[in-house]
C-alpha atoms as a PDB file:
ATOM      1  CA  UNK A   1     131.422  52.896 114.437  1.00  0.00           C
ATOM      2  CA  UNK A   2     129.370  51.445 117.390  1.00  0.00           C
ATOM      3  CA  UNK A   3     128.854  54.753 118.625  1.00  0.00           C
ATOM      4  CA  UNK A   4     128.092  56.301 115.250  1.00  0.00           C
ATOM      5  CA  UNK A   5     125.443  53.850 114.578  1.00  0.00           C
ATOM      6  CA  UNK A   6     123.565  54.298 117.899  1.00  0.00           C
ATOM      7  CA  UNK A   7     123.517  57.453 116.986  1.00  0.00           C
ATOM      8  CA  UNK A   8     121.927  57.393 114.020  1.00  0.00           C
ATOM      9  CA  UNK A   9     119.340  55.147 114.595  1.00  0.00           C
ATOM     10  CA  UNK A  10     118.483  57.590 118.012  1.00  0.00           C
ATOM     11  CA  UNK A  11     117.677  60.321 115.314  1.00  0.00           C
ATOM     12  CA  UNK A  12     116.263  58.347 113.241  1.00  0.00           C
ATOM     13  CA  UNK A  13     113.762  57.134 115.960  1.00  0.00           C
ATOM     14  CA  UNK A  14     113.274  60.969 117.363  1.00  0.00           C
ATOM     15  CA  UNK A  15     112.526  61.856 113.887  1.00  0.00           C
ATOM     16  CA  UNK A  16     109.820  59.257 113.781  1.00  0.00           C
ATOM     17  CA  UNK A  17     108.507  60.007 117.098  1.00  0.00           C
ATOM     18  CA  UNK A  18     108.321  63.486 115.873  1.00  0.00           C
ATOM     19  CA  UNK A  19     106.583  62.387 112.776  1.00  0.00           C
ATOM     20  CA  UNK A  20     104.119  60.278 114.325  1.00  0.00           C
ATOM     21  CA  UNK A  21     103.039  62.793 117.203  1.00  0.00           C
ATOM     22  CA  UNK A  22     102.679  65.648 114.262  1.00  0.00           C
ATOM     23  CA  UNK A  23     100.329  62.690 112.270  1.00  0.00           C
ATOM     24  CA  UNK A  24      98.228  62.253 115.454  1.00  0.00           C
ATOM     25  CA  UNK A  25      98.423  66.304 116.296  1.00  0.00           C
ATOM     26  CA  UNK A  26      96.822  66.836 112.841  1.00  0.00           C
ATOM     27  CA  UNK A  27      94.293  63.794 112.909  1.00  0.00           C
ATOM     28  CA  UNK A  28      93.234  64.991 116.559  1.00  0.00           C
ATOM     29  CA  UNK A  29      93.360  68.694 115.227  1.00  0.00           C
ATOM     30  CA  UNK A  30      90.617  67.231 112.004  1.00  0.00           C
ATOM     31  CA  UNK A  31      88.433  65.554 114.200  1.00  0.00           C
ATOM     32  CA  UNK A  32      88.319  68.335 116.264  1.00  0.00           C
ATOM     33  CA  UNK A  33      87.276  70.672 112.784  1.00  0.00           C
ATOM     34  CA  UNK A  34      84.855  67.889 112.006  1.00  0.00           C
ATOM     35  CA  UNK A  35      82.848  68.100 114.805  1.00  0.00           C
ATOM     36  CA  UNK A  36      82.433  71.770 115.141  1.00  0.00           C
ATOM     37  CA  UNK A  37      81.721  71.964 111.591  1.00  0.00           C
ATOM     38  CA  UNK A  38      78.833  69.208 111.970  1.00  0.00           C
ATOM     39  CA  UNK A  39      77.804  71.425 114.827  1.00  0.00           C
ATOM     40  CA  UNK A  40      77.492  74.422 113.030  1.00  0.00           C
ATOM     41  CA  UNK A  41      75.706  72.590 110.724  1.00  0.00           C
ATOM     42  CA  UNK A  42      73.346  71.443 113.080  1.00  0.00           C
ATOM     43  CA  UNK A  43      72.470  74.507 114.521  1.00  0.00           C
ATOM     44  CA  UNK A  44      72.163  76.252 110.764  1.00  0.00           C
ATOM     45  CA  UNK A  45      69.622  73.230 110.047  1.00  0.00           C
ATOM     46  CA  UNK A  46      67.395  74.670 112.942  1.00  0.00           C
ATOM     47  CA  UNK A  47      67.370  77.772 111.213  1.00  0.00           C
ATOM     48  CA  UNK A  48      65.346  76.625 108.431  1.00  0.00           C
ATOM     49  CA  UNK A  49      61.753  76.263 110.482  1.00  0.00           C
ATOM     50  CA  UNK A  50      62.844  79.324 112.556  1.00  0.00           C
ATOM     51  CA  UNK A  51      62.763  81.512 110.378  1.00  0.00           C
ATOM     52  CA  UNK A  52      59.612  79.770 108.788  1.00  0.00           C
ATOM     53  CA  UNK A  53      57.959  80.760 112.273  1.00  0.00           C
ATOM     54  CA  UNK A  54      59.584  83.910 112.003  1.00  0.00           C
ATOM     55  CA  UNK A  55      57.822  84.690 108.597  1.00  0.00           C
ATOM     56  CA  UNK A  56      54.808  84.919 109.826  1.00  0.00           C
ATOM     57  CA  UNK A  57      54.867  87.639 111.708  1.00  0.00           C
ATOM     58  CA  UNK A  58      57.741  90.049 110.126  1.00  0.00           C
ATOM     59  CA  UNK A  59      58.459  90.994 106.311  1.00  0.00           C
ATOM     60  CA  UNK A  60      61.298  88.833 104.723  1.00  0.00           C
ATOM     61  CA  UNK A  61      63.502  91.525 104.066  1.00  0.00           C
ATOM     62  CA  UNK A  62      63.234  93.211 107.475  1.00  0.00           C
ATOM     63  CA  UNK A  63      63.679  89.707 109.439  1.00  0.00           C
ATOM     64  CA  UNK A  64      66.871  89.277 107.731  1.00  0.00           C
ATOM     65  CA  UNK A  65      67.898  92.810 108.210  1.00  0.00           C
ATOM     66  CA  UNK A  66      66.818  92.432 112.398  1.00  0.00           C
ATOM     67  CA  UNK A  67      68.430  89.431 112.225  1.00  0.00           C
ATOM     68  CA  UNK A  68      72.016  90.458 111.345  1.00  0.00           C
ATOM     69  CA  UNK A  69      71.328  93.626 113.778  1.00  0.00           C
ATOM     70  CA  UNK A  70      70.762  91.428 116.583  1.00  0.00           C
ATOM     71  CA  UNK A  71      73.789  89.314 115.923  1.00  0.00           C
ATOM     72  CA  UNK A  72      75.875  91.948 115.436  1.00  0.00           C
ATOM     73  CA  UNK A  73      75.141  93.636 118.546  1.00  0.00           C
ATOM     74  CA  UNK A  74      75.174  90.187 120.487  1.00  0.00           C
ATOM     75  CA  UNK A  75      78.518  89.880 119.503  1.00  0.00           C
ATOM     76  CA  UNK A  76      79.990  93.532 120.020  1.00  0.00           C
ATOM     77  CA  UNK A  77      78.850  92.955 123.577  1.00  0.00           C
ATOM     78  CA  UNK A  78      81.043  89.608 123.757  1.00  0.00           C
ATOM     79  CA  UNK A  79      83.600  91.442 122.638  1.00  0.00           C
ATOM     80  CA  UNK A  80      82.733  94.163 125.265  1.00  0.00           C
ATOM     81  CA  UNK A  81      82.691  91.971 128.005  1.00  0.00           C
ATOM     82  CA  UNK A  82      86.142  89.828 127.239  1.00  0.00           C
ATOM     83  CA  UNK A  83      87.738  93.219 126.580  1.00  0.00           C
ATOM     84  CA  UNK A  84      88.799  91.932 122.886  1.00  0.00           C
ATOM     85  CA  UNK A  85      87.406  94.482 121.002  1.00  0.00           C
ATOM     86  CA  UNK A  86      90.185  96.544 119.108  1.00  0.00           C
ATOM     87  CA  UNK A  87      89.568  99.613 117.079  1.00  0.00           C
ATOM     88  CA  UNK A  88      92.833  99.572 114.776  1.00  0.00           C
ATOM     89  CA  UNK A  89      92.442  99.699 111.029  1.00  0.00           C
ATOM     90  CA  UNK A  90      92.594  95.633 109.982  1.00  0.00           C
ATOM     91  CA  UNK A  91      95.264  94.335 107.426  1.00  0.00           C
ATOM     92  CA  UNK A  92      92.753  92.161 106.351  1.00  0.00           C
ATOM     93  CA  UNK A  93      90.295  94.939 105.436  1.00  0.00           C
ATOM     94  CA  UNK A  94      89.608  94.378 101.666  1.00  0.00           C
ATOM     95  CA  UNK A  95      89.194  90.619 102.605  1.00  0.00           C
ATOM     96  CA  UNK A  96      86.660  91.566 105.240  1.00  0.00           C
ATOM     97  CA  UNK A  97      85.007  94.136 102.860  1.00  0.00           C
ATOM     98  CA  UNK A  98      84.126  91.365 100.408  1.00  0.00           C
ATOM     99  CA  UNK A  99      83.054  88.573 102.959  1.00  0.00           C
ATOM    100  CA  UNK A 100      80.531  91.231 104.262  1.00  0.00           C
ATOM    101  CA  UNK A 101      79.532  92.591 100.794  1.00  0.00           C
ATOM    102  CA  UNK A 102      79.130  88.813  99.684  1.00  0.00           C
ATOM    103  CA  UNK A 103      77.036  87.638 102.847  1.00  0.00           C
ATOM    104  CA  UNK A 104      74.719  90.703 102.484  1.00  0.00           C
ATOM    105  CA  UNK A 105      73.887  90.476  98.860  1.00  0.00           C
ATOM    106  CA  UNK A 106      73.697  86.611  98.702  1.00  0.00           C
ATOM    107  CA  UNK A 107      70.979  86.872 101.214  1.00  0.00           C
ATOM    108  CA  UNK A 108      69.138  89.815  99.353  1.00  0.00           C
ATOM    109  CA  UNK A 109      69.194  87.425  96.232  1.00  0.00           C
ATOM    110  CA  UNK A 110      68.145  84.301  98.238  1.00  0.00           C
ATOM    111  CA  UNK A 111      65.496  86.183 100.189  1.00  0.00           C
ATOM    112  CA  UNK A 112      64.099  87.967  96.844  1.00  0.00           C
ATOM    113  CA  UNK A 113      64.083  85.127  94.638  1.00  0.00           C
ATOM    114  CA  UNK A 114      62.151  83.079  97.180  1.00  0.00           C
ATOM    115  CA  UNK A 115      59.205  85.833  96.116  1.00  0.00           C
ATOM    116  CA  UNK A 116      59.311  84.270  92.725  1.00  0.00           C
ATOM    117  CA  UNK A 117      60.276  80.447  92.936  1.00  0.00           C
ATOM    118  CA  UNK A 118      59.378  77.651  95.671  1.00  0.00           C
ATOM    119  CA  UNK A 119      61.033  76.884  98.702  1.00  0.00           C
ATOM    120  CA  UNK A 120      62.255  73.558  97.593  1.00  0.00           C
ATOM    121  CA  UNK A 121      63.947  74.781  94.454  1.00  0.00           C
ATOM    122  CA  UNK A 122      65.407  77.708  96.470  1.00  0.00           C
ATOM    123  CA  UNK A 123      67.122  74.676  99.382  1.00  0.00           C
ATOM    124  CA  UNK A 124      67.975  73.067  96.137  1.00  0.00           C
ATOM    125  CA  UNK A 125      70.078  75.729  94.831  1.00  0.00           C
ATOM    126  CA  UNK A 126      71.314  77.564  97.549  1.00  0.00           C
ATOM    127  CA  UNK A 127      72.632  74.100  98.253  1.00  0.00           C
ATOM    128  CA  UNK A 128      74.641  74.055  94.576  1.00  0.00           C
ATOM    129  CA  UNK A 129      77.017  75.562  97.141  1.00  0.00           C
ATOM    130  CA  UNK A 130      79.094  72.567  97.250  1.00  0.00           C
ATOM    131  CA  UNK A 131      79.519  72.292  93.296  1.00  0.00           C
ATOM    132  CA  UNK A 132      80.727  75.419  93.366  1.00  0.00           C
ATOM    133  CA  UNK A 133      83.037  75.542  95.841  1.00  0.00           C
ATOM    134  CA  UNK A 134      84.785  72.469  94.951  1.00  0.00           C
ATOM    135  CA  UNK A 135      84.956  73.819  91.492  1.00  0.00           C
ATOM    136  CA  UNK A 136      86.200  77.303  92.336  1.00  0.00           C
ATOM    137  CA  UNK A 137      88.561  76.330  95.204  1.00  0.00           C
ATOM    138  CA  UNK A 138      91.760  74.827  93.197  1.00  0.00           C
ATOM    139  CA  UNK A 139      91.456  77.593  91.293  1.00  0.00           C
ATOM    140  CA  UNK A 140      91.200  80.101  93.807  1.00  0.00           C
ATOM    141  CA  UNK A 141      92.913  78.818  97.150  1.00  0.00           C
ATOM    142  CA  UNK A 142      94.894  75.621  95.343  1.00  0.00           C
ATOM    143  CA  UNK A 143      92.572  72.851  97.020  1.00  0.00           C
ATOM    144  CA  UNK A 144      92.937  69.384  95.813  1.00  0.00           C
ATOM    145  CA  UNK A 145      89.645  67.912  94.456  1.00  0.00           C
ATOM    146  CA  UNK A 146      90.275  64.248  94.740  1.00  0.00           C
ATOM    147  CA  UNK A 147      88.139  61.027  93.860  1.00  0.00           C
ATOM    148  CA  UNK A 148      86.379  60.592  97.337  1.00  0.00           C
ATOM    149  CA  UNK A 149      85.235  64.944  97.048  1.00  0.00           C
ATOM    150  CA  UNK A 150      84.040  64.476  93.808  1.00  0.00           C
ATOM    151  CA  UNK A 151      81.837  61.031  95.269  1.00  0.00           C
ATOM    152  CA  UNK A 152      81.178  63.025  98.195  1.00  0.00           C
ATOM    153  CA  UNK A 153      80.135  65.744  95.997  1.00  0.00           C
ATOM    154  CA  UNK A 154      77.879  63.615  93.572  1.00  0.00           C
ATOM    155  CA  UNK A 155      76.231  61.947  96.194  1.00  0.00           C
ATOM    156  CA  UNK A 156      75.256  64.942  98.746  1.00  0.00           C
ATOM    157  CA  UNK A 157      74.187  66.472  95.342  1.00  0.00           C
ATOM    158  CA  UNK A 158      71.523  63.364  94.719  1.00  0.00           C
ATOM    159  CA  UNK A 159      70.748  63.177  98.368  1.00  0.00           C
ATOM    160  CA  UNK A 160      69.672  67.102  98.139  1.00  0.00           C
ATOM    161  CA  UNK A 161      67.428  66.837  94.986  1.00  0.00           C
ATOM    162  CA  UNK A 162      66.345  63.662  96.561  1.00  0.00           C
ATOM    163  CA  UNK A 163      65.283  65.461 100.048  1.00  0.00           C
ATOM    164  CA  UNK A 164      64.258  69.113  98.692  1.00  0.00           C
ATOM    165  CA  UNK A 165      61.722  67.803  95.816  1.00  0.00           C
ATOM    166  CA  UNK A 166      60.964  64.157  96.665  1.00  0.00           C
ATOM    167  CA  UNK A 167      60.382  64.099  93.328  1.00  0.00           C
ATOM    168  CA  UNK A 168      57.633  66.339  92.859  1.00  0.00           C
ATOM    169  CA  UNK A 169      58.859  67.018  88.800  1.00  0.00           C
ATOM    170  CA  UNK A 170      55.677  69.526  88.814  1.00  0.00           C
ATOM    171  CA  UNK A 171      57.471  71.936  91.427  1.00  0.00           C
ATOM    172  CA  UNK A 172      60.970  71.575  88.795  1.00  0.00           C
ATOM    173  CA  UNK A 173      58.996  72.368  85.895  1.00  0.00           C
ATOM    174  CA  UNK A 174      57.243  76.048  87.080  1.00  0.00           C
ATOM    175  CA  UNK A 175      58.130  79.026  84.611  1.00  0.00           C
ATOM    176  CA  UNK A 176      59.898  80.832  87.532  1.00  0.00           C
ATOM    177  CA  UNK A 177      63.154  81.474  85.561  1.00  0.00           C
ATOM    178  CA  UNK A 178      63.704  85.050  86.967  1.00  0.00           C
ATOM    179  CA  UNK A 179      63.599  83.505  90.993  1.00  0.00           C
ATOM    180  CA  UNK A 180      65.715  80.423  90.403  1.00  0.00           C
ATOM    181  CA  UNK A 181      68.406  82.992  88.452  1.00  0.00           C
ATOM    182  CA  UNK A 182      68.642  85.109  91.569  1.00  0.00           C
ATOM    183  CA  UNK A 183      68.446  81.855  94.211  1.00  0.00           C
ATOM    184  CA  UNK A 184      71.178  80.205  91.720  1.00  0.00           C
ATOM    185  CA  UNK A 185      73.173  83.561  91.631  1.00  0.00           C
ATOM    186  CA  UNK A 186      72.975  83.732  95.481  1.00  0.00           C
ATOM    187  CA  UNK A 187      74.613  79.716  95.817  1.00  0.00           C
ATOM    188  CA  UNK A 188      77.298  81.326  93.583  1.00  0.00           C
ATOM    189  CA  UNK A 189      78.299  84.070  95.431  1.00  0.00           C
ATOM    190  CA  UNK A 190      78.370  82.616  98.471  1.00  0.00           C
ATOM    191  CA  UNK A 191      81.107  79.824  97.667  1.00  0.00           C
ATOM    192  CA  UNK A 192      82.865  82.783  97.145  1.00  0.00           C
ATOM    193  CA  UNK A 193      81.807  83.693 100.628  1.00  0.00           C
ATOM    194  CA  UNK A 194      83.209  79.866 101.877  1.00  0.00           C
ATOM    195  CA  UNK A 195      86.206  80.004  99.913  1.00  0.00           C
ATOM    196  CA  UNK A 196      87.396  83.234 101.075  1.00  0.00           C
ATOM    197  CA  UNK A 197      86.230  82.323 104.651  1.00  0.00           C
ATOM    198  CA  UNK A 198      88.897  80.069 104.444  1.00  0.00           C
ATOM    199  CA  UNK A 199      91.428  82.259 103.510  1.00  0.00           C
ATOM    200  CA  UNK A 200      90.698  84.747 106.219  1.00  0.00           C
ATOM    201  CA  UNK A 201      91.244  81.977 108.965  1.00  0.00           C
ATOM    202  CA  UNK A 202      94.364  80.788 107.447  1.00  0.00           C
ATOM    203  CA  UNK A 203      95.734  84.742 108.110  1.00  0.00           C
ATOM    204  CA  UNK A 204      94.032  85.747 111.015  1.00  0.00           C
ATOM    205  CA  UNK A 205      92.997  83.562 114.010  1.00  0.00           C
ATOM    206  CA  UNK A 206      91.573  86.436 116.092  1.00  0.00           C
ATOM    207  CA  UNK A 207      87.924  84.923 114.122  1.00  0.00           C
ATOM    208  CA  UNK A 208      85.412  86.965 116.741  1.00  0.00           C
ATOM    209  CA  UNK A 209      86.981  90.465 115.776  1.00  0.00           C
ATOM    210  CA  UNK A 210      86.919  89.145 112.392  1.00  0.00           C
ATOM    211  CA  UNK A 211      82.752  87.837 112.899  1.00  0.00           C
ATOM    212  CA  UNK A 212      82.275  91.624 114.232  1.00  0.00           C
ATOM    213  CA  UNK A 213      83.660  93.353 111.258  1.00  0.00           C
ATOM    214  CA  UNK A 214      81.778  91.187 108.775  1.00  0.00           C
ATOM    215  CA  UNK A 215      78.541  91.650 110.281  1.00  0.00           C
ATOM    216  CA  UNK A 216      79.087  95.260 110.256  1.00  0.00           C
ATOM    217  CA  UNK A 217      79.528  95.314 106.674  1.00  0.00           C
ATOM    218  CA  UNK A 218      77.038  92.801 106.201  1.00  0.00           C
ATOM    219  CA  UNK A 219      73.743  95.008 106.849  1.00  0.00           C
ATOM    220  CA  UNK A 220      74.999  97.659 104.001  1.00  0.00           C
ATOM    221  CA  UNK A 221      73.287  96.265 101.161  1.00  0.00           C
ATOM    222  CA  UNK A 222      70.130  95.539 102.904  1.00  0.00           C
ATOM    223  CA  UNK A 223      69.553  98.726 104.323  1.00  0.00           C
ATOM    224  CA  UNK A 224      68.383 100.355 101.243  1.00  0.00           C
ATOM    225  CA  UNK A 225      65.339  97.842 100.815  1.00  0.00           C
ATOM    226  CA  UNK A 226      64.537  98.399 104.781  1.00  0.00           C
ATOM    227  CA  UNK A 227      64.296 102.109 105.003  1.00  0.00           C
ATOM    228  CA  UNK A 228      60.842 102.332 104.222  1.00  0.00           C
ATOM    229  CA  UNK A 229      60.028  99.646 106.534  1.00  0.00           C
ATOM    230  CA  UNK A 230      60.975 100.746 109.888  1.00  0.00           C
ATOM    231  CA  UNK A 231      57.494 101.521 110.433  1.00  0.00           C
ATOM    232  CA  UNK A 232      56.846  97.995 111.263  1.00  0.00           C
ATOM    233  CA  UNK A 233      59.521  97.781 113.656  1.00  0.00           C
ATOM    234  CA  UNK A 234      56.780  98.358 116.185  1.00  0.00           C
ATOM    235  CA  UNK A 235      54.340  96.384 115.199  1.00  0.00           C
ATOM    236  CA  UNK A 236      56.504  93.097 115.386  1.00  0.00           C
ATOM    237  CA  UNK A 237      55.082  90.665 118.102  1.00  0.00           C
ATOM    238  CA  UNK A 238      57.198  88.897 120.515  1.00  0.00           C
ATOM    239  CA  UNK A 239      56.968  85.966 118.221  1.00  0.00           C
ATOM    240  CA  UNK A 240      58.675  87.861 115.864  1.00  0.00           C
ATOM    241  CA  UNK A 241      61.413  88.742 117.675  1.00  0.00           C
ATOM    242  CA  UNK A 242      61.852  85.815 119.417  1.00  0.00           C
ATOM    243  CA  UNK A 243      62.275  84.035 116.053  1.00  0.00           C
ATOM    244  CA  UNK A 244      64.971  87.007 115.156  1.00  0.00           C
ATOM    245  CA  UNK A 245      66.559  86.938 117.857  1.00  0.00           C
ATOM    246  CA  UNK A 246      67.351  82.738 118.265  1.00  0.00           C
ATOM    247  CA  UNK A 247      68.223  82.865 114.718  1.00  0.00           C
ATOM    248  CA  UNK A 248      70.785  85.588 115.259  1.00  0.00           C
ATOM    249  CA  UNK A 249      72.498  84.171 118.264  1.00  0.00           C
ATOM    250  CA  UNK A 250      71.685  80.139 117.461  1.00  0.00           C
ATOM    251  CA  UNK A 251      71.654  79.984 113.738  1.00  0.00           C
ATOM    252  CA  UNK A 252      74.523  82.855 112.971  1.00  0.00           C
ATOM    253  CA  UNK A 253      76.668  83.651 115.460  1.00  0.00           C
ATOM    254  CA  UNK A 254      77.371  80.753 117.584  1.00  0.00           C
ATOM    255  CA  UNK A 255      77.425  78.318 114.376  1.00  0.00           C
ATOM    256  CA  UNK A 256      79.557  81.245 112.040  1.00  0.00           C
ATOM    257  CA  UNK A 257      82.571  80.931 114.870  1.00  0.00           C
ATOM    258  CA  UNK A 258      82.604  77.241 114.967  1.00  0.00           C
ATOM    259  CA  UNK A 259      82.634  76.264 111.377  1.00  0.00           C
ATOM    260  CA  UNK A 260      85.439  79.259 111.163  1.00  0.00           C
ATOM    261  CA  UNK A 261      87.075  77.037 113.832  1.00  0.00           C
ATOM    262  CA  UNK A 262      86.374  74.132 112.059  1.00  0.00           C
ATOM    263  CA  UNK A 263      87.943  75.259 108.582  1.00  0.00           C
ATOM    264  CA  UNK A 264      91.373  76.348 109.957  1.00  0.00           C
ATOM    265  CA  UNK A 265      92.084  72.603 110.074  1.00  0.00           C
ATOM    266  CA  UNK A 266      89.542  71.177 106.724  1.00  0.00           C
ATOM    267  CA  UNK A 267      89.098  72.019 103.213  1.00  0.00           C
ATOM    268  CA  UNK A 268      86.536  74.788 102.053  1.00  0.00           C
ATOM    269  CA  UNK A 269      84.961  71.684  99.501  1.00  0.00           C
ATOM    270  CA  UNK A 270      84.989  69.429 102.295  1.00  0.00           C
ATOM    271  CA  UNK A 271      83.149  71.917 104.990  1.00  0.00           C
ATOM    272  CA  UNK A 272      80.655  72.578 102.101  1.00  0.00           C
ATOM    273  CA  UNK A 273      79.387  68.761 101.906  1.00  0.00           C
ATOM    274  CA  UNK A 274      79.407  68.174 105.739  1.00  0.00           C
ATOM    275  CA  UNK A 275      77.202  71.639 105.464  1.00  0.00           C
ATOM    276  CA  UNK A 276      74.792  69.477 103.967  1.00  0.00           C
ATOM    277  CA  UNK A 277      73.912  68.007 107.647  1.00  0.00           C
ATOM    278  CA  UNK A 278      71.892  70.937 107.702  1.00  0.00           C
ATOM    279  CA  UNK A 279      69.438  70.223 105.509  1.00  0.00           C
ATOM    280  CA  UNK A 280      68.780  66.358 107.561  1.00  0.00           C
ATOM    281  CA  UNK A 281      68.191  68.442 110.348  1.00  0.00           C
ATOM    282  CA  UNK A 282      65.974  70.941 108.669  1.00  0.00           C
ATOM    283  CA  UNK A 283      64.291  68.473 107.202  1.00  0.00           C
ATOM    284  CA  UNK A 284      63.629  66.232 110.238  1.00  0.00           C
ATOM    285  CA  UNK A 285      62.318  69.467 112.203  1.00  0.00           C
ATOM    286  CA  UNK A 286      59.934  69.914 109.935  1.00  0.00           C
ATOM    287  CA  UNK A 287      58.390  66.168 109.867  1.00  0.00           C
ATOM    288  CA  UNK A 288      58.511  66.169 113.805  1.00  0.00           C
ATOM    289  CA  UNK A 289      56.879  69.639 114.487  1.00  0.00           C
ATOM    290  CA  UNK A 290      55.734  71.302 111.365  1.00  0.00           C
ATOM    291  CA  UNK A 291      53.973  68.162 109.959  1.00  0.00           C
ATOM    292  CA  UNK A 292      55.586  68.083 107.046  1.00  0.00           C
ATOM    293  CA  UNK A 293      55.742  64.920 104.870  1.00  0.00           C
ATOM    294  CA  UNK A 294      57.604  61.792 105.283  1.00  0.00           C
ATOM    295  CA  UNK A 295      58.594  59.170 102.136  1.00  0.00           C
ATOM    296  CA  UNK A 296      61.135  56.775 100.889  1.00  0.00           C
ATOM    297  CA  UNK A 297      62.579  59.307  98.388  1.00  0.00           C
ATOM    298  CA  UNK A 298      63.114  61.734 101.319  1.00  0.00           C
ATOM    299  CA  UNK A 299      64.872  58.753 103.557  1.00  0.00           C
ATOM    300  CA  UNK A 300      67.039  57.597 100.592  1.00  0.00           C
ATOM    301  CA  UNK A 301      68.492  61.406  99.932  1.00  0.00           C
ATOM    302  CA  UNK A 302      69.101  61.411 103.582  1.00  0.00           C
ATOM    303  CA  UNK A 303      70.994  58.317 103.002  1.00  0.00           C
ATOM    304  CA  UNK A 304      73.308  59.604 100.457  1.00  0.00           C
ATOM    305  CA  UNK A 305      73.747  63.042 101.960  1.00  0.00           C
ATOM    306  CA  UNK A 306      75.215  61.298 104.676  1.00  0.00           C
ATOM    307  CA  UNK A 307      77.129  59.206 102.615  1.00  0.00           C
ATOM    308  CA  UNK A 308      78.563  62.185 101.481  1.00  0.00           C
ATOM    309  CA  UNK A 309      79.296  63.283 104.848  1.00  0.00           C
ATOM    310  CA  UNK A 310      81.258  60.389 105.687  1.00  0.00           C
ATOM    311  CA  UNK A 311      83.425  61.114 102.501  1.00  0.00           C
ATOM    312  CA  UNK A 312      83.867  64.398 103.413  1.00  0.00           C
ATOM    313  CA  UNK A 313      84.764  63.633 106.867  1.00  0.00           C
ATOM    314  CA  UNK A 314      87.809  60.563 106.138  1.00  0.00           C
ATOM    315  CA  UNK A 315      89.315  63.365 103.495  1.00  0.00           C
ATOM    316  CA  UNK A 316      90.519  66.490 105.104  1.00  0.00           C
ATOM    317  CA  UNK A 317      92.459  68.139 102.668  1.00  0.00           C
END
């Protein structure tokens, strides 16, 4: 009986071992998806007065078109060089299909609608991104959407009206109702993009072949409205393509594989809100270089969008 009970309780204490090094595996492993998300987010933020730059010198629709190019190439040469490029028909291809398809026509939306509505409406509702997501995603990939998301959601929400319009009702009340449809339509479409990001990574963790693919597919729907502007290709300054090129390599491809590393282990609700470091960093960017202005509304909305990143970041599931 001795011997029975010794036993037992050795199991019993391998089996809690076990349990407690697979609890700190997956907090490490969440951290981990934390930061690089963050990161990303970071680096997306810079993107913001980049391509601001970048508009001065190159058409909207070509810059994102030479953008995607650039990235595209930048990473077939990675894939070159580390000899992990492979040519075989994907299981994943519908999947990939629709993540390119998605990406391209989001931005098409975003980019045309900004021709019709301001800037800070358009950051406002690209930004809806994290409604959406957290509304689609227990429908569509079984998250849970507990008590601190829907906080974290509320609150990132306020702090991004808060930053984007510091409270400037006259920019909300414009008859621009055909650009904030498209801008709004483009926020939709890509939480479909996010959510389905995250099912891709949770099938395939070969993400750079996948990155390659859905850049590929990505220029389709923007080639039609460049065709009759290759003209300018050689007129663009080195301004111009410096801008295109830093936010192809900076603000897409570098930032695209780490938040894909960074969801593997985190929710596609909870990447959305700590997403929403971007817009700090776009926004503090702008008031250090671009002289853009500074208030209490704006510091308050930074407030709760980081509120709502600490939410996001003590909830991983």
């Amino acid at each position: 009986m001795l011997l029975l009970s010794q036993l037992n309780s050795e199991v019993a204490f391998n089996k809690l071992g076990k349990e407690c090094c697979l609890k700190e595996y997956l907090f490490t492993k969440n951290r981990k998806a934390i930061c690089l998300t963050i990161l990303a987010a970071v680096l997306w933020g810079t993107s913001f007065p980049a391509i601001r730059i970048g508009l001065r010198y190159v058409d909207a629709l070509l810059f994102v078109f030479l953008r995607f190019l650039v990235a595209f190439i930048v990473t077939l040469m990675i894939l070159l060089v580390t000899r992990k490029i492979t040519f075989k028909v994907h299981e994943n291809k519908k999947l990939l299909i629709f993540l390119g398809l998605s990406n391209g026509v989001a931005y098409l939306l975003q980019y045309l609608g900004m021709n019709y509505t301001s800037a800070a409406k358009a950051s406002l509702f690209v930004n809806l991104t994290a409604v959406w997501v957290s509304l689609f995603s227990p429908k569509l990939i079984n998250e849970h959407f507990g008590r601190k998301k829907a906080v974290g959601v509320i609150s990132g929400l306020l702090g991004l009206f808060l930053v984007t319009t510091n409270l400037n009702f006259e920019i909300l009340s414009r008859e621009q109702v055909v650009g904030d449809i498209l801008v709004i339509s483009a926020g939709i479409v890509w939480s479909l993009f996010i959510i389905y990001n995250k099912k891709m990574v949770m099938n395939d963790k070969d993400v750079l072949q996948e990155i390659i693919l859905i850049l590929l597919i990505t220029l389709l729907p923007m080639l039609p409205f460049v065709l009759f502007s290759v003209n300018k290709l050689f007129i663009i300054p080195i301004e111009g393509w410096l801008s295109i090129s830093y936010t192809a390599i900076f603000c897409w491809v570098i930032p695209y594989y780490l938040w894909l590393e960074g969801l593997k282990h985190i929710s596609a609700s909870n990447s959305t809100i700590l997403l929403l470091t971007e817009i700090l960093v776009a926004t503090t960017i702008g008031i250090l270089f671009l002289d853009e202005i500074f208030t209490l509304v704006m510091v308050i909305g930074g407030f709760l969008i980081f509120i709502a990143v600490v939410l996001a970041s003590r909830q991983s599931n």
